[in-house]
Protein backbone atom coordinates (compact mmCIF):
# COMPACT_ATOMS: atom_id res chain seq x y z
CA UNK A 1 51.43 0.95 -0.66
CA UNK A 2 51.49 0.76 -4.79
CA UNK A 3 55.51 -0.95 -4.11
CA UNK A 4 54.67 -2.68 -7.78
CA UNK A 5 53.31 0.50 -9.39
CA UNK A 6 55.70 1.54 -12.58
CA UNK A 7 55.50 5.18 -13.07
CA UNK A 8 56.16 5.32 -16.65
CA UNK A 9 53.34 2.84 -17.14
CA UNK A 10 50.85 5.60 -15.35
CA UNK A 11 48.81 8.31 -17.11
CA UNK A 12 47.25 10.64 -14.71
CA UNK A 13 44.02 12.53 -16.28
CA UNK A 14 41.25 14.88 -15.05
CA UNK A 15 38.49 16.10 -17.38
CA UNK A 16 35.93 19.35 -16.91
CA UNK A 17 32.67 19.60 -17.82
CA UNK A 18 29.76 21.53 -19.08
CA UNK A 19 26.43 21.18 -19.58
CA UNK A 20 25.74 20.97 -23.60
CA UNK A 21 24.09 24.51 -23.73
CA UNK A 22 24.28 27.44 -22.50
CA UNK A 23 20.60 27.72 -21.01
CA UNK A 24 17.79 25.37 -20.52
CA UNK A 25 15.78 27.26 -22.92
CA UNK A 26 18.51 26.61 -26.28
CA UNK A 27 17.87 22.65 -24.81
CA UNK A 28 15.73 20.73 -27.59
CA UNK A 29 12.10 20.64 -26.49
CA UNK A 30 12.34 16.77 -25.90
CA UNK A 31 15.94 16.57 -24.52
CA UNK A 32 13.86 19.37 -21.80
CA UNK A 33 11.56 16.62 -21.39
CA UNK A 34 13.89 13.60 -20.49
CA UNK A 35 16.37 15.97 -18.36
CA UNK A 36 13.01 16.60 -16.28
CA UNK A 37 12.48 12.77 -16.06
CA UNK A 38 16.13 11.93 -15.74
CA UNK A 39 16.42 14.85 -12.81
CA UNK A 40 13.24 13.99 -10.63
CA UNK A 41 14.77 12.60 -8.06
CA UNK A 42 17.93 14.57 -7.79
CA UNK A 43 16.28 18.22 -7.84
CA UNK A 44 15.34 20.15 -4.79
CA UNK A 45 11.32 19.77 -4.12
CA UNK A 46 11.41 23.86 -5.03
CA UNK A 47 13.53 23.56 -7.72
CA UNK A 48 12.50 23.44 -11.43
CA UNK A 49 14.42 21.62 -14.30
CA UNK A 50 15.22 24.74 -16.45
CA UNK A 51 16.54 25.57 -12.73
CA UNK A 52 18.42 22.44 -12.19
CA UNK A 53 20.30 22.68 -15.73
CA UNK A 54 23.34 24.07 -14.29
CA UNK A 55 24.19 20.62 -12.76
CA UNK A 56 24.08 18.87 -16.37
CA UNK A 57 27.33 18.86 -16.82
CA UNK A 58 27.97 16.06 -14.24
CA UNK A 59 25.97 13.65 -16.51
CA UNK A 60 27.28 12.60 -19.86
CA UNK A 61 23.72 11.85 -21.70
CA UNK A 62 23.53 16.21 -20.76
CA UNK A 63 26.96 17.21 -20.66
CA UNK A 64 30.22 17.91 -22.78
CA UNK A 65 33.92 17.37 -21.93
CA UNK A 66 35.79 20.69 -22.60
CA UNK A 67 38.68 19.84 -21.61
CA UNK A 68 40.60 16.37 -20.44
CA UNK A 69 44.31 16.63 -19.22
CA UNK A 70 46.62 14.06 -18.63
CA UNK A 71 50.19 13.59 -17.59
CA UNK A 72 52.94 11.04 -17.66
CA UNK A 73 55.77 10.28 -15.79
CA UNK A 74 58.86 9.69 -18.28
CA UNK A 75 61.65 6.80 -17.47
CA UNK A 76 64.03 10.21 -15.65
CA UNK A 77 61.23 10.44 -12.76
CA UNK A 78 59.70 13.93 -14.60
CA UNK A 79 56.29 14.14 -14.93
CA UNK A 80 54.79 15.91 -18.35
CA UNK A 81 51.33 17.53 -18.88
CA UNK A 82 49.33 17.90 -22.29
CA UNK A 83 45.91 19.17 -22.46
CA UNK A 84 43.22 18.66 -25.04
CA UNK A 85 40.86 21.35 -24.83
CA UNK A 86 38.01 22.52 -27.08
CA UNK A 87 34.87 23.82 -27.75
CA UNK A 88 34.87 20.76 -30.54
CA UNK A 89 34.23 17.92 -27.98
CA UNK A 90 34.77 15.15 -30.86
CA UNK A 91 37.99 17.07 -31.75
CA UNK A 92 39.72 16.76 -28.15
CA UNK A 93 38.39 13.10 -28.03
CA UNK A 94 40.14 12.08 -31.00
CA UNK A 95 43.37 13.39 -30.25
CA UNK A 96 43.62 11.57 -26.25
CA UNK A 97 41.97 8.51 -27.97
CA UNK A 98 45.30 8.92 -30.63
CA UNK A 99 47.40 9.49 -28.06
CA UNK A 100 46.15 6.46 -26.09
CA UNK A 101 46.65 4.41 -29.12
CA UNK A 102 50.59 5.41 -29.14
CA UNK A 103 50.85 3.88 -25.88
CA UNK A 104 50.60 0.42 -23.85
CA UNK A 105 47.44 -1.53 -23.72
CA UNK A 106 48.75 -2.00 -20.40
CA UNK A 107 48.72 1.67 -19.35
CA UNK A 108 47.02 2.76 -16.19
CA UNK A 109 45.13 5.19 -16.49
CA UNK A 110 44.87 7.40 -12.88
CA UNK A 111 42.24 9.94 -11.78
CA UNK A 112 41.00 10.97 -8.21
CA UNK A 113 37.27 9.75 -8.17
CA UNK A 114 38.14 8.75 -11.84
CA UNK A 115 36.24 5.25 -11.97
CA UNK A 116 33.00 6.79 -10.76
CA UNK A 117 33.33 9.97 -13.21
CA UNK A 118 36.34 10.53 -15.01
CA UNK A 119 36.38 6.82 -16.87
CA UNK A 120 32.76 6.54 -17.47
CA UNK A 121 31.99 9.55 -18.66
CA UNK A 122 34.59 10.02 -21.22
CA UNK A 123 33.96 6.71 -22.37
CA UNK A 124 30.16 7.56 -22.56
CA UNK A 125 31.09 10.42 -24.34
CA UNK A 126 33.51 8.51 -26.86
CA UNK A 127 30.44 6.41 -28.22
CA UNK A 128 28.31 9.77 -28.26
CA UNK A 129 30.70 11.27 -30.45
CA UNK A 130 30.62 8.11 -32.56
CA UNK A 131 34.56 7.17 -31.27
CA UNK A 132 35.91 3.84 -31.08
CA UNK A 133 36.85 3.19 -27.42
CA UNK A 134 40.86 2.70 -27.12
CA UNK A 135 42.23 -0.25 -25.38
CA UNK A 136 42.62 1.17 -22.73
CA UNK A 137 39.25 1.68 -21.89
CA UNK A 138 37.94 -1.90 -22.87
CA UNK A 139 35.99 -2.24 -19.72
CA UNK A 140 33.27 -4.52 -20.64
CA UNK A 141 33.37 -8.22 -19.44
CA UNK A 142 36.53 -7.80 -17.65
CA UNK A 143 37.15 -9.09 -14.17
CA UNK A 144 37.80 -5.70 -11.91
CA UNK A 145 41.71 -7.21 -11.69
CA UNK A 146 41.90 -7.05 -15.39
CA UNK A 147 40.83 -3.54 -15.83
CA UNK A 148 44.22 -1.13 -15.40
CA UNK A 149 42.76 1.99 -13.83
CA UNK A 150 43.72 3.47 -10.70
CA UNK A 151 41.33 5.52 -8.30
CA UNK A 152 43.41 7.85 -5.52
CA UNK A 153 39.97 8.07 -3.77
CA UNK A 154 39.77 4.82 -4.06
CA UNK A 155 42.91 4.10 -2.34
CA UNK A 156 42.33 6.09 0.08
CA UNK A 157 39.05 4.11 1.35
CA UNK A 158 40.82 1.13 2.12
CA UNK A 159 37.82 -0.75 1.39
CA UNK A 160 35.37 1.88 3.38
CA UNK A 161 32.62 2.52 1.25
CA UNK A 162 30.75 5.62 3.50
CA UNK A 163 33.13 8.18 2.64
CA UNK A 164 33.73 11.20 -0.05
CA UNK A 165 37.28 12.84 0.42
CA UNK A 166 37.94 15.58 -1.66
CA UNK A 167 41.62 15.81 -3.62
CA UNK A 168 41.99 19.04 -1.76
CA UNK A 169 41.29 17.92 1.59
CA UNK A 170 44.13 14.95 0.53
CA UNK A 171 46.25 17.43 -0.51
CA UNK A 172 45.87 19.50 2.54
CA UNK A 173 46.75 16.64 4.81
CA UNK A 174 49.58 15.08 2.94
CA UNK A 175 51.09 18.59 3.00
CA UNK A 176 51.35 18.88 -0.94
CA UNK A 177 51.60 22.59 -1.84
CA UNK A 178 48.85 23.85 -4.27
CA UNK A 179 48.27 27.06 -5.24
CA UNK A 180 45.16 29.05 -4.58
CA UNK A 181 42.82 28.76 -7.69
CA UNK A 182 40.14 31.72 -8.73
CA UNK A 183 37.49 28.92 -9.92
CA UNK A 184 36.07 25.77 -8.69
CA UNK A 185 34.64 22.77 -9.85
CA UNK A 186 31.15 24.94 -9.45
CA UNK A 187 31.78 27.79 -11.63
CA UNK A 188 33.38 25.98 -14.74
CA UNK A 189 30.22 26.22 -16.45
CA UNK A 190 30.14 29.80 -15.72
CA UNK A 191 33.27 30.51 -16.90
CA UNK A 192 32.83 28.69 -20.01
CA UNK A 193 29.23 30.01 -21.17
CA UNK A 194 29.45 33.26 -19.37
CA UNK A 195 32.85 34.16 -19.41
CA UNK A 196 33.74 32.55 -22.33
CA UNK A 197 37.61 32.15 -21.12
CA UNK A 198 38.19 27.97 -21.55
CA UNK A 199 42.12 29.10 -20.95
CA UNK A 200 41.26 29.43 -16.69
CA UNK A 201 39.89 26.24 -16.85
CA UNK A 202 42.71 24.16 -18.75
CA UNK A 203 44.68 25.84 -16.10
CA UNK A 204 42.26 24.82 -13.32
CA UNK A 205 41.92 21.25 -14.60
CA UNK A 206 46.07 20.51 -15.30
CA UNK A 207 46.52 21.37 -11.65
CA UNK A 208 44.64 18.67 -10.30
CA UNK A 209 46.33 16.47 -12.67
CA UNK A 210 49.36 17.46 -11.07
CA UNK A 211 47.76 17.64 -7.69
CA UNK A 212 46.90 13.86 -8.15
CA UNK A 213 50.22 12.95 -9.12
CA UNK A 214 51.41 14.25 -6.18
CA UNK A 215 48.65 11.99 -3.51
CA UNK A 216 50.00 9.17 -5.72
CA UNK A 217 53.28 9.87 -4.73
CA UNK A 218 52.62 10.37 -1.28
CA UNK A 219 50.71 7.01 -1.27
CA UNK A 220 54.07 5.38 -2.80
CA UNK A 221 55.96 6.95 0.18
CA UNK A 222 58.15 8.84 -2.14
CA UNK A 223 59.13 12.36 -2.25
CA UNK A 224 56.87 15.00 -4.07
CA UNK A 225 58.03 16.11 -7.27
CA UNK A 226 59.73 19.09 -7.66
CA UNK A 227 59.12 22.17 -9.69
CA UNK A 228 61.67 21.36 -11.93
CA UNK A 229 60.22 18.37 -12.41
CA UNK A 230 56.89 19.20 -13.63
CA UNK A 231 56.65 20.08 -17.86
CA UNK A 232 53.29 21.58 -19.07
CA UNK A 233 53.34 20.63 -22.28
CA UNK A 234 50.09 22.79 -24.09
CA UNK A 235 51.38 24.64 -27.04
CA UNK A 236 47.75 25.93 -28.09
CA UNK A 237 46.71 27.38 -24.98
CA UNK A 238 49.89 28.12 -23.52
CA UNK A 239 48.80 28.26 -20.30
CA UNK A 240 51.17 28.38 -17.02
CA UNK A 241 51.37 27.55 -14.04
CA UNK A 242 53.17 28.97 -11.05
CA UNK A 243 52.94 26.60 -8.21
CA UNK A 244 55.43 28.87 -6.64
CA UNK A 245 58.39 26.57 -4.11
CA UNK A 246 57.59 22.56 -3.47
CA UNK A 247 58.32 20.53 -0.93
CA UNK A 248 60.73 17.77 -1.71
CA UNK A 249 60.58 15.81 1.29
């Protein structure tokens, strides 16, 4: 599986989000009134919008990227991290859409469930914020063997359509070592609005970018990479991570 896949021509990338404010009731009056259309079907019969809001973050048209990590695998076999994270969405944009620009049209850009969220919703997010959308992400009119992204979920379907699998429940099975995190995917928005502490989720979101990199190994048949291996490269936040021993086998 993936014998043809080059890993220096692979970007790996994960992005958290928010919803756009902090409460339903800072919402503009007629944003309220299209997240109640938008919502209808998706709410709870005993659940209201203002109730509902916490989920906006999953939607782009609501939401806000905070932060979006992504790593690349250098010609030695090592595999570097940079985040770009930011209150200033339009800020973090601009600097992966630069960094994009530095590199291949060609590059594939990698994400676990990334073509149904990751993909779209930064490039969703890229027009909101009135950003030109890189190469890379040139979707439009393209036959699906022309567009260079790569889902792990995906893969993992083998053309089975039925069937969510979480990256931990990969991870867990393809015995890739991850350490225990004190958030989930649930409680970013918590921690951003509430706690105010964007640093935990950086950390949260680069190790699923490395957690990813490691299914895509496994899916190569190749052995995990090591600690030594790994560079978090995230000068701003300086945030890291102790993954503690890894398998090599």
């Amino acid at each position: 599986m993936l014998e043809h896949l080059e890993w220096n021509n692979v970007m790996v990338i994960d992005i958290e989000t928010v919803p756009q404010y902090p409460s339903f009731d800072q919402v503009p009056h007629h944003i309220q009134e299209l997240w109640d259309k938008k919502t209808q079907k998706q709410r709870p019969p005993d659940e209201t919008p203002a109730e509902f809001y916490k989920c906006a973050g999953i939607q782009a048209e609501f939401g806000k990227i905070i932060c979006l990590s992504a790593g690349a695998f250098t010609k030695d076999g090592d595999f570097r991290v940079k985040s770009f994270a930011s209150h200033d969405e339009a800020s973090l944009l601009r600097k992966f859409s630069d960094m994009l620009g530095r590199r291949s049209p060609k590059l594939i850009l990698c994400g676990h469930n990334a073509k149904e969220f990751d993909i779209p919703y930064i490039c969703r997010r890229l027009l909101i914020n009135g950003i030109p959308l890189p190469v890379q992400l040139h979707i439009s009119g393209k036959k699906p063997w022309e567009i260079c992204h790569l889902d792990t979920m995906e893969l993992w379907k083998f053309g089975d359509f039925k069937n969510y699998t979480s990256l931990n429940l990969l991870a867990a099975i393809f015995g890739i070592p991850t350490p225990k995190d004190d958030i989930d995917g649930s409680q970013v928005a918590h921690v951003y609005w509430v706690d105010n502490q964007l640093e935990r989720i950086c950390t949260y979101c680069q190790k699923d970018v490395i957690t990813t990199a490691q299914v895509l190994k496994r899916f190569k048949g190749e052995p995990l990479l090591t600690e030594n291996q790994i560079t978090i490269v995230d000068q701003e936040l300086n945030t890291p991570i102790n993954f503690g021993p890894f398998n090599a086998n």
